[in-house]
PDB file of N, CA and C in Angstrom:
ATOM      1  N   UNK A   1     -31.575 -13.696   8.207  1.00  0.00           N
ATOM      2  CA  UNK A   1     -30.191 -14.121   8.051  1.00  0.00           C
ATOM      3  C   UNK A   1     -29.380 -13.629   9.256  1.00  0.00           C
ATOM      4  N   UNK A   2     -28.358 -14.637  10.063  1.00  0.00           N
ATOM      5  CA  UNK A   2     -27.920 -14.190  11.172  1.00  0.00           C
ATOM      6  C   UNK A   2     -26.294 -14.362  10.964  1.00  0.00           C
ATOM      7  N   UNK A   3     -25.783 -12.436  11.162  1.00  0.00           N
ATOM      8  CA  UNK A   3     -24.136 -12.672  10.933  1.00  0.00           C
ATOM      9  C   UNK A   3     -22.920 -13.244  11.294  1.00  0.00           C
ATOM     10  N   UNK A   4     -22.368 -13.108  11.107  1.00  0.00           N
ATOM     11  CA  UNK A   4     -21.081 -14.143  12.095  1.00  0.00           C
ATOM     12  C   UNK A   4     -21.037 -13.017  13.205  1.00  0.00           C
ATOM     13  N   UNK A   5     -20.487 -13.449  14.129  1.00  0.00           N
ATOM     14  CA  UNK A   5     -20.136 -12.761  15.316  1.00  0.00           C
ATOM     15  C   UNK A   5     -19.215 -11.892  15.337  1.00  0.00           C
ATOM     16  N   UNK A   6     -18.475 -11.501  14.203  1.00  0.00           N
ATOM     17  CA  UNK A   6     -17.220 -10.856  13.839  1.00  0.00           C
ATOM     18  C   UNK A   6     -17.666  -9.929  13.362  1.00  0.00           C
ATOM     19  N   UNK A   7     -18.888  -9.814  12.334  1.00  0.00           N
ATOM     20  CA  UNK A   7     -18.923  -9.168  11.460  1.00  0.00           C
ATOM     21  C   UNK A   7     -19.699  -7.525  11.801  1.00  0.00           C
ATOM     22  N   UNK A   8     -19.905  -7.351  13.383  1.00  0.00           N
ATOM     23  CA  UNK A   8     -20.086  -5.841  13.771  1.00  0.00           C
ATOM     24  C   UNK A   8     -18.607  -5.035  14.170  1.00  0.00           C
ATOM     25  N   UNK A   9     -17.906  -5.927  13.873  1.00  0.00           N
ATOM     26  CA  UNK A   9     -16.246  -4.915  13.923  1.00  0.00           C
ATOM     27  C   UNK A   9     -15.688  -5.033  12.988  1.00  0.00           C
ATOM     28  N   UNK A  10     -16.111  -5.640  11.651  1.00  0.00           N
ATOM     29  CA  UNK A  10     -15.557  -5.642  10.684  1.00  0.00           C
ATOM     30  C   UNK A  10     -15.708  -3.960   9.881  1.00  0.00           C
ATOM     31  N   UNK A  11     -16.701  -3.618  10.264  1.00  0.00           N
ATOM     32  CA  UNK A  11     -17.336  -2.053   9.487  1.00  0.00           C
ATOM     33  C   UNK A  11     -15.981  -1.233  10.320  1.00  0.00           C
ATOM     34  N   UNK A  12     -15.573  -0.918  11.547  1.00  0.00           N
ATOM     35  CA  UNK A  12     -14.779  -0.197  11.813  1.00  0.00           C
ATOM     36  C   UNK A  12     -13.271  -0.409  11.277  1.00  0.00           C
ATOM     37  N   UNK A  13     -13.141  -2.426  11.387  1.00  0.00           N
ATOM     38  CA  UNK A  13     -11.864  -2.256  11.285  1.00  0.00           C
ATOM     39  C   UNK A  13     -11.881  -1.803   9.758  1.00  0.00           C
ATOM     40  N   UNK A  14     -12.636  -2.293   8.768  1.00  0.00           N
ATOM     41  CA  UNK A  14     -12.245  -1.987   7.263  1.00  0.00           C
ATOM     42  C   UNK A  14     -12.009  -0.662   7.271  1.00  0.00           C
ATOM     43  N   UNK A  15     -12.890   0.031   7.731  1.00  0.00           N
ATOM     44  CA  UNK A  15     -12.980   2.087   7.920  1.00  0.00           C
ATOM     45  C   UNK A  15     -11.389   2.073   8.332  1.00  0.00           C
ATOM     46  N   UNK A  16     -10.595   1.548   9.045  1.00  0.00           N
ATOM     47  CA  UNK A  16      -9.407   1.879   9.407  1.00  0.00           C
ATOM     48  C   UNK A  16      -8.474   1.222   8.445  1.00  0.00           C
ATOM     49  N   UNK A  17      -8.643   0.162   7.678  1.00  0.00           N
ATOM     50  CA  UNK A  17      -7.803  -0.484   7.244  1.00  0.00           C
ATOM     51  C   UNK A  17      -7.805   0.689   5.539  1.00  0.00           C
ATOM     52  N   UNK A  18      -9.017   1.127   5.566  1.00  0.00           N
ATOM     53  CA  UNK A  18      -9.192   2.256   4.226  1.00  0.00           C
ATOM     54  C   UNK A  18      -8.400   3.456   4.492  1.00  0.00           C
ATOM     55  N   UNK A  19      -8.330   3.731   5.421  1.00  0.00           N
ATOM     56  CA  UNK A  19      -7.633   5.500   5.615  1.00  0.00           C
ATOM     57  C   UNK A  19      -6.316   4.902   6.327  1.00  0.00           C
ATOM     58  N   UNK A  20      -5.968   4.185   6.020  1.00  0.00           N
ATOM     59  CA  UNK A  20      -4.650   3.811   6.061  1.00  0.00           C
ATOM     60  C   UNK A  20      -3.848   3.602   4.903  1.00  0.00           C
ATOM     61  N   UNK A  21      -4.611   3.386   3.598  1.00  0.00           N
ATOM     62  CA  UNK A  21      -4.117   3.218   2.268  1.00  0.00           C
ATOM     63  C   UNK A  21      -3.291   4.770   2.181  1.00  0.00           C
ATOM     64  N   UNK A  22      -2.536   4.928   1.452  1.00  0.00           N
ATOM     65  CA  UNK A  22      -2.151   6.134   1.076  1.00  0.00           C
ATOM     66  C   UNK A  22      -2.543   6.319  -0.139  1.00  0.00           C
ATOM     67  N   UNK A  23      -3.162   7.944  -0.200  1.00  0.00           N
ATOM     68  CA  UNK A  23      -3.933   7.998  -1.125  1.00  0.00           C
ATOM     69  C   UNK A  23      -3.363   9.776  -1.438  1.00  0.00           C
ATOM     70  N   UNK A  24      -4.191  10.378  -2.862  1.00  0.00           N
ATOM     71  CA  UNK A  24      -3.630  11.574  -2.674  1.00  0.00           C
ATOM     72  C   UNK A  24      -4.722  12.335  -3.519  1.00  0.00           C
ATOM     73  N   UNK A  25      -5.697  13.587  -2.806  1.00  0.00           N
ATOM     74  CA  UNK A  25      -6.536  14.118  -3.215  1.00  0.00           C
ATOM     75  C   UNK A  25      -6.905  14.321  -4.318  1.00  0.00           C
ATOM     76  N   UNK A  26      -7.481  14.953  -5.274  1.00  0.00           N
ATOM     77  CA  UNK A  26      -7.365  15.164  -6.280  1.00  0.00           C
ATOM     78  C   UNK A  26      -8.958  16.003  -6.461  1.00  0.00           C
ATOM     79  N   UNK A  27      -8.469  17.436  -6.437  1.00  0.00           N
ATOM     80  CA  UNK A  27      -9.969  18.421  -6.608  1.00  0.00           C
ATOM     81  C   UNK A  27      -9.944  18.578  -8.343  1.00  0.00           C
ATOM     82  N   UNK A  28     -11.522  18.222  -8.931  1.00  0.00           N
ATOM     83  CA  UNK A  28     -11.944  18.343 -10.086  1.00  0.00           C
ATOM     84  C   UNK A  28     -12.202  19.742 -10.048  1.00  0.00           C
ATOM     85  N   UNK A  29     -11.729  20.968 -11.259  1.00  0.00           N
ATOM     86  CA  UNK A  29     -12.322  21.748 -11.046  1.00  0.00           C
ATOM     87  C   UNK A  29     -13.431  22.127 -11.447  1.00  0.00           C
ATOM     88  N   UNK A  30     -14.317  21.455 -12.607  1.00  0.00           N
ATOM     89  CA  UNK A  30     -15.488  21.553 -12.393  1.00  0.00           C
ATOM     90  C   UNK A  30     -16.878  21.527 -11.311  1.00  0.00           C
ATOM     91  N   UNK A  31     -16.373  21.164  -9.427  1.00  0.00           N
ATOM     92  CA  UNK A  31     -16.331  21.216  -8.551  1.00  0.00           C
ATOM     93  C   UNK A  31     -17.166  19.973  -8.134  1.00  0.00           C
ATOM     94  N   UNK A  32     -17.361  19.097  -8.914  1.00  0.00           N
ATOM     95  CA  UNK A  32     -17.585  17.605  -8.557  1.00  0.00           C
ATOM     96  C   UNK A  32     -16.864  17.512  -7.435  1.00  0.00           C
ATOM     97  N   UNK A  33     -17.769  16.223  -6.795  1.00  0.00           N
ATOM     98  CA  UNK A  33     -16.639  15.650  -5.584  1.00  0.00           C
ATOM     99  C   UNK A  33     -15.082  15.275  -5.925  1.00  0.00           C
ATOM    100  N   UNK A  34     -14.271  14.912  -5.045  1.00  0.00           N
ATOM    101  CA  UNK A  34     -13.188  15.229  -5.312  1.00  0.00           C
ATOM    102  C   UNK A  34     -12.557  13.733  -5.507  1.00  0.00           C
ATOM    103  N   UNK A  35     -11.650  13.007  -5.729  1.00  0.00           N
ATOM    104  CA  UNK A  35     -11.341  11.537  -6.599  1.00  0.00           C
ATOM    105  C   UNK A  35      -9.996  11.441  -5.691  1.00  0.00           C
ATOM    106  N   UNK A  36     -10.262  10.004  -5.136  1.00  0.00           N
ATOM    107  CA  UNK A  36      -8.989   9.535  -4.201  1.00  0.00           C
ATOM    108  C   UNK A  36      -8.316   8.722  -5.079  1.00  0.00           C
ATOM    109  N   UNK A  37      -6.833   8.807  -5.454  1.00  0.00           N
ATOM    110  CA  UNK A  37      -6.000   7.994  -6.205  1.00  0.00           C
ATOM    111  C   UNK A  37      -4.457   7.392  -5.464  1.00  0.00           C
ATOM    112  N   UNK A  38      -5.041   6.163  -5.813  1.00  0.00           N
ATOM    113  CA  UNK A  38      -3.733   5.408  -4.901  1.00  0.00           C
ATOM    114  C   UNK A  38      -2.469   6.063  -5.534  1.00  0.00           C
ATOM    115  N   UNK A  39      -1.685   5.925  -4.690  1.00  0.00           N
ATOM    116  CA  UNK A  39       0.272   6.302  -4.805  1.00  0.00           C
ATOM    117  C   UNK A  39       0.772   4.626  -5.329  1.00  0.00           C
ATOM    118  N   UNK A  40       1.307   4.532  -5.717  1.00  0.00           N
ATOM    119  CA  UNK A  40       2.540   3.266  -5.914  1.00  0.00           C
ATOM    120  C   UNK A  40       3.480   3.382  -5.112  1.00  0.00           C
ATOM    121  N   UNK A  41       4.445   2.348  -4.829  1.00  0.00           N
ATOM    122  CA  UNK A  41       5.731   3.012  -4.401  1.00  0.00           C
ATOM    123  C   UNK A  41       7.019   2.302  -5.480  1.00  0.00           C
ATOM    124  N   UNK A  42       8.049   2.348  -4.689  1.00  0.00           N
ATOM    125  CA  UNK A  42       9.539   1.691  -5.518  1.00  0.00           C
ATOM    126  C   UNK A  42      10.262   1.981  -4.809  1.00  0.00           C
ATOM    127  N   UNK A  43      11.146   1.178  -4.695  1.00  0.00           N
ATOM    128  CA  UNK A  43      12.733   0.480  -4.557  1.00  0.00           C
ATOM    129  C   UNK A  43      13.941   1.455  -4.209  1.00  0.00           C
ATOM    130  N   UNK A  44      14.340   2.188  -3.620  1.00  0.00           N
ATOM    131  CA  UNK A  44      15.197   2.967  -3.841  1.00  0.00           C
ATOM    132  C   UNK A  44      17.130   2.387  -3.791  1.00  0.00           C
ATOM    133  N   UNK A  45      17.772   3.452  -4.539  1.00  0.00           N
ATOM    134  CA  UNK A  45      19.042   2.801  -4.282  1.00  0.00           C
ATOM    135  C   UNK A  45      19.949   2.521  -2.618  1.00  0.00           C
ATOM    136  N   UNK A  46      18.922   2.673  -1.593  1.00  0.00           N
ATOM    137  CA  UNK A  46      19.484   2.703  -0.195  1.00  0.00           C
ATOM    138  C   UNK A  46      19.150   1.368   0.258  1.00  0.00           C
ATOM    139  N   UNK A  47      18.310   0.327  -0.376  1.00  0.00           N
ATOM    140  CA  UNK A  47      17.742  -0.984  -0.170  1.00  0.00           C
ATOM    141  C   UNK A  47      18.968  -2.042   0.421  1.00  0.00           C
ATOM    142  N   UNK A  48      19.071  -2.413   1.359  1.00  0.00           N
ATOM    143  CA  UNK A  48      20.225  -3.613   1.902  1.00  0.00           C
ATOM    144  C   UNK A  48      19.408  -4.753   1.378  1.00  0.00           C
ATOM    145  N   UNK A  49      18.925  -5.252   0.883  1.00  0.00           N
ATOM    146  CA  UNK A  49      18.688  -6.147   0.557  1.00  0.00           C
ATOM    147  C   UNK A  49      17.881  -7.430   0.922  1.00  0.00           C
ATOM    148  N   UNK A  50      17.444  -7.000   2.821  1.00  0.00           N
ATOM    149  CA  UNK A  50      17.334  -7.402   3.540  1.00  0.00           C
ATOM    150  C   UNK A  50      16.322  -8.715   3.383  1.00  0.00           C
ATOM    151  N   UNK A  51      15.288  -8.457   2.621  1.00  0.00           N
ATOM    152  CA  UNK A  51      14.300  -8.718   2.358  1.00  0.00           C
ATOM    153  C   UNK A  51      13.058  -8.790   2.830  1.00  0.00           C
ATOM    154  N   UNK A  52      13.145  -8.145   3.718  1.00  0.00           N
ATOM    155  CA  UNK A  52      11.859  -7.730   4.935  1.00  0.00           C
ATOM    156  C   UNK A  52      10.743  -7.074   3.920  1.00  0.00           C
ATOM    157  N   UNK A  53      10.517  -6.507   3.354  1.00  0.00           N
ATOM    158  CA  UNK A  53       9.515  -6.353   2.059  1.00  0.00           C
ATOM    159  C   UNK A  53       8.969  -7.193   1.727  1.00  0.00           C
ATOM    160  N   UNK A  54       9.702  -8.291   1.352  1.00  0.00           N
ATOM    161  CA  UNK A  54       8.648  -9.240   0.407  1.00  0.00           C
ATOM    162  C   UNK A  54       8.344  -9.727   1.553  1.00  0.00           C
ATOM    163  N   UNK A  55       8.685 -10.335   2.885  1.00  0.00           N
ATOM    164  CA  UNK A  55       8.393 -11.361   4.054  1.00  0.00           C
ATOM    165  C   UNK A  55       6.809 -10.452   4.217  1.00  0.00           C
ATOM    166  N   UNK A  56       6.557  -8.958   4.285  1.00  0.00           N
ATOM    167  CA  UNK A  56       5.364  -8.347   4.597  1.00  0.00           C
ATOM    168  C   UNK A  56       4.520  -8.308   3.616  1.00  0.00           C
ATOM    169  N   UNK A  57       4.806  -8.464   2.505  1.00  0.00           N
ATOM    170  CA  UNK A  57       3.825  -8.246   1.448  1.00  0.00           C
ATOM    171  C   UNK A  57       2.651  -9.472   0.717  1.00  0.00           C
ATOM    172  N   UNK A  58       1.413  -8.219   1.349  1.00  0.00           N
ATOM    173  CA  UNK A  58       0.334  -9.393   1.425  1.00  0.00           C
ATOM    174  C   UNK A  58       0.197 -10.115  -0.374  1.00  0.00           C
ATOM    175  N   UNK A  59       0.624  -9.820  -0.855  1.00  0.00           N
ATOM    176  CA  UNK A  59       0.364  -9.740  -2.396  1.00  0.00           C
ATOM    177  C   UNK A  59       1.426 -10.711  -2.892  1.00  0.00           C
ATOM    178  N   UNK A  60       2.687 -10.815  -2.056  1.00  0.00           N
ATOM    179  CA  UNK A  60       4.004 -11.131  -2.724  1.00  0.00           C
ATOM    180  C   UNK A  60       4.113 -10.661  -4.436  1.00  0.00           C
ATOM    181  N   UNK A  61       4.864  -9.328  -4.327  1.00  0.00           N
ATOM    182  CA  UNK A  61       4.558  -8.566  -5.104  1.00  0.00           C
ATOM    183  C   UNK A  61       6.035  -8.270  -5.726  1.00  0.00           C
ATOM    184  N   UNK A  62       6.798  -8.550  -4.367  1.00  0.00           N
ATOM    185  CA  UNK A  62       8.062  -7.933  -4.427  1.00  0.00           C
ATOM    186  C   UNK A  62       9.030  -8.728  -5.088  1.00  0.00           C
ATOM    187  N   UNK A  63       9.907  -8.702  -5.788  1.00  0.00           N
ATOM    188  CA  UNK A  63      10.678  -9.749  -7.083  1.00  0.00           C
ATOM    189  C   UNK A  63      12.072  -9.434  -6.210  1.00  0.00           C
ATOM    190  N   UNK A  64      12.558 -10.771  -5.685  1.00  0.00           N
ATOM    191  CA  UNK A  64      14.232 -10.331  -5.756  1.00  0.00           C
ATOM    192  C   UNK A  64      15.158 -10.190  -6.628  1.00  0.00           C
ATOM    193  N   UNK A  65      16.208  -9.384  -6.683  1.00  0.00           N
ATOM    194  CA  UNK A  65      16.813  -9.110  -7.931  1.00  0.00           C
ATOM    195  C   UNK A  65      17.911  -8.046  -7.648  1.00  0.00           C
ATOM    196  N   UNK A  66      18.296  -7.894  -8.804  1.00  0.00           N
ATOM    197  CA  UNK A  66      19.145  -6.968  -8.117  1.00  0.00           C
ATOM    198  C   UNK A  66      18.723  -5.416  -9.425  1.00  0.00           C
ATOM    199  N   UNK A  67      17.757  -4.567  -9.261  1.00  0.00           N
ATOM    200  CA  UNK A  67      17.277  -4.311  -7.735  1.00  0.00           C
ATOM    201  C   UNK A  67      16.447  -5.204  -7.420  1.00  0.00           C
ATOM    202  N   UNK A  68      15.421  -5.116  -6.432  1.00  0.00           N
ATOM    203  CA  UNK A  68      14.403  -5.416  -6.085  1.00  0.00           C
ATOM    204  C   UNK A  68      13.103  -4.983  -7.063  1.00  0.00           C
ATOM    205  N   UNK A  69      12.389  -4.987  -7.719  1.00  0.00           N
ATOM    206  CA  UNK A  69      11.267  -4.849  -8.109  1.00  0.00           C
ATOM    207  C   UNK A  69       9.889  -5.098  -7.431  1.00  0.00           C
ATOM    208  N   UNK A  70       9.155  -3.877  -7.415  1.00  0.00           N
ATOM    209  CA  UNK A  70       7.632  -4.177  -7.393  1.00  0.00           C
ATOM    210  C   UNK A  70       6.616  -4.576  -8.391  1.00  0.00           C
ATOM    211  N   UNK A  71       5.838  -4.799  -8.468  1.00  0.00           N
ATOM    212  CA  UNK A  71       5.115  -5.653  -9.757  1.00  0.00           C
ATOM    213  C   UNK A  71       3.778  -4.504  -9.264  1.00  0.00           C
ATOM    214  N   UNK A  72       3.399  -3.123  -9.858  1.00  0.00           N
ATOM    215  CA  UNK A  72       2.932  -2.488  -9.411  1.00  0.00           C
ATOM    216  C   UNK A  72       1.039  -3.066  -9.694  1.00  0.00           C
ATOM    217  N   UNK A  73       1.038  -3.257 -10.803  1.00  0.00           N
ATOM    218  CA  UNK A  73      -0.037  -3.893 -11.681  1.00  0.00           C
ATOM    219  C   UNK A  73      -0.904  -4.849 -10.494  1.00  0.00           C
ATOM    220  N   UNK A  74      -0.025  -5.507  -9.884  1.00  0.00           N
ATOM    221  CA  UNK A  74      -0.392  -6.035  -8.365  1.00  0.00           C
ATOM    222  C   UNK A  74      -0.418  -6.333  -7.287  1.00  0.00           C
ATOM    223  N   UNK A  75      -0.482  -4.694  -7.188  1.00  0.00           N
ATOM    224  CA  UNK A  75       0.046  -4.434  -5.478  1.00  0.00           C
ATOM    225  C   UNK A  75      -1.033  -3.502  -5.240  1.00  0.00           C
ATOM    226  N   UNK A  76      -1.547  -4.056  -3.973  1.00  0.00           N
ATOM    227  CA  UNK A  76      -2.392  -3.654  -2.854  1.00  0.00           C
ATOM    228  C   UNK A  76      -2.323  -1.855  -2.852  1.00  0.00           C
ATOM    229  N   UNK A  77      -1.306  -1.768  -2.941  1.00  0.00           N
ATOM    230  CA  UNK A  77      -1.018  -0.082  -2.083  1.00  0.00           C
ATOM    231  C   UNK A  77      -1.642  -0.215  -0.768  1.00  0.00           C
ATOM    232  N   UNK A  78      -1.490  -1.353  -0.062  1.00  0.00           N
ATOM    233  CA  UNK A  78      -1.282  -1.589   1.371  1.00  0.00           C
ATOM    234  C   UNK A  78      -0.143  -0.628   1.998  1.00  0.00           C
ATOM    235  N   UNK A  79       1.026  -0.621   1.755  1.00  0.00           N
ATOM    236  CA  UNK A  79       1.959  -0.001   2.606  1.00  0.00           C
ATOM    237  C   UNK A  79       2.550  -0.836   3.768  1.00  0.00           C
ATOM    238  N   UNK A  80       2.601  -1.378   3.512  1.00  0.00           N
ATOM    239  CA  UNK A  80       3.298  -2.524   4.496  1.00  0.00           C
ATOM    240  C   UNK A  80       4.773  -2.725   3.640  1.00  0.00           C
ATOM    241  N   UNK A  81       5.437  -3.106   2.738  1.00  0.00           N
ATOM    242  CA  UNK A  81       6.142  -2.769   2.995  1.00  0.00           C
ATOM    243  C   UNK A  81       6.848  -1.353   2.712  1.00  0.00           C
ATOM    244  N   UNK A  82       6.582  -0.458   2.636  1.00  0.00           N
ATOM    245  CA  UNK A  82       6.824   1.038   3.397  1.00  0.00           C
ATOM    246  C   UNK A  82       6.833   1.580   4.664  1.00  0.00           C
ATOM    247  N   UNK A  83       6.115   0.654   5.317  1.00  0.00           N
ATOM    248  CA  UNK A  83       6.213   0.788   6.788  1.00  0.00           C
ATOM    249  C   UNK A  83       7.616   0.329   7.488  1.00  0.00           C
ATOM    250  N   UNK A  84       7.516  -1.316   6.852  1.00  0.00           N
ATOM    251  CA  UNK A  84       8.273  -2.265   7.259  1.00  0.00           C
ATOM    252  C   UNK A  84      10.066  -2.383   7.148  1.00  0.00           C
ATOM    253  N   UNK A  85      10.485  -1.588   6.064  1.00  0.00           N
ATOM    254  CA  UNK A  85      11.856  -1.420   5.723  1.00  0.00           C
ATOM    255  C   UNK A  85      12.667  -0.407   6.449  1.00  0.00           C
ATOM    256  N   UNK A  86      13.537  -1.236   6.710  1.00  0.00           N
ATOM    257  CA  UNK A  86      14.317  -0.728   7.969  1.00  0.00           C
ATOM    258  C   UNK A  86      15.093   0.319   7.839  1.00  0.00           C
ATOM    259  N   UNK A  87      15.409   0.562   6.039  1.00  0.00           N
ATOM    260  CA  UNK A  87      16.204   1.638   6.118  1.00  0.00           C
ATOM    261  C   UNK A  87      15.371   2.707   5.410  1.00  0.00           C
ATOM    262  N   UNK A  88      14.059   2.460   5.151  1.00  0.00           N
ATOM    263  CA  UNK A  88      13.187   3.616   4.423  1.00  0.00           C
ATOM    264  C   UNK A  88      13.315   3.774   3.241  1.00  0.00           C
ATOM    265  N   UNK A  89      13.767   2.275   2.284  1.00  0.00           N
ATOM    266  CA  UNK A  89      14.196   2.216   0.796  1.00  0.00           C
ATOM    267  C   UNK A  89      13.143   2.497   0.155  1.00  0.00           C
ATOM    268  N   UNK A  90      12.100   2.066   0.816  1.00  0.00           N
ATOM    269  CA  UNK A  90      10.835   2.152  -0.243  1.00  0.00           C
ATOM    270  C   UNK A  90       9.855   3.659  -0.093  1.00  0.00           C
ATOM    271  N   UNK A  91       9.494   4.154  -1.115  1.00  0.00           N
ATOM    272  CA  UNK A  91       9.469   5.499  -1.013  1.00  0.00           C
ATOM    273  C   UNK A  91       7.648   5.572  -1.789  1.00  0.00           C
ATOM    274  N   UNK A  92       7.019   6.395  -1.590  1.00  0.00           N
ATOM    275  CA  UNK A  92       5.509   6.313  -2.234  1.00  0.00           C
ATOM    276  C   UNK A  92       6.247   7.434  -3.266  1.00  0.00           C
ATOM    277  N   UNK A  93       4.998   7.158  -4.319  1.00  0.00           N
ATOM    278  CA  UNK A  93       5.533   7.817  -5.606  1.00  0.00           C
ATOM    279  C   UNK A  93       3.809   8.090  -6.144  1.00  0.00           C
ATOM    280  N   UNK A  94       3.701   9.164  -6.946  1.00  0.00           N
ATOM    281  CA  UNK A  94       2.532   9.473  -7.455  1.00  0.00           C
ATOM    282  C   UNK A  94       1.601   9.029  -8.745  1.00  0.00           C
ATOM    283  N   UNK A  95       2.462   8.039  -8.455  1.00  0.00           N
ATOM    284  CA  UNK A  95       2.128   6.891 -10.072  1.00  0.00           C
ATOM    285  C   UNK A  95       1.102   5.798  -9.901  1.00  0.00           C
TER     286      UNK A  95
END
């Protein structure tokens, strides 16, 4: 079987596109390996409204409204839009 031509940089880029998720340790103390658990984020009251969130979000996840809502149930925990908001409305949360 012969791969696509793409598919020897796909192993690095995914490796990068993974440790880019935000994630947050979690040591068992029975001393098992240790369990990576995605963050969520949300909306904060500093949001202009702009809508640059939903324009980034691979999922279209983001509900306009007043506030804004995430639909967490199906969202990536990409981080895009956390990156993307101009005034830093969107905040990671441990949920």
């Amino acid at each position: 079987m012969q791969l696509p031509h793409a598919a020897p940089r796909a192993a690095p880029r995914t490796r990068r596109l993974l440790a880019a998720l935000p994630t947050r340790r979690l040591h068992r103390l029975d001393g098992a390996a240790p369990i990576e658990q995605a963050r969520g984020y949300r909306i904060t009251d500093s949001r202009i409204g702009c809508g640059t969130c939903q324009g980034v979000c691979p999922q279209g996840v983001i509900e306009e409204g007043d506030p804004f809502c995430i639909q967490a149930e199906h969202c990536l925990h990409c981080g895009a839009c956390y990156e993307a908001c101009p005034v830093q409305a969107i905040e990671r949360t441990g949920e």
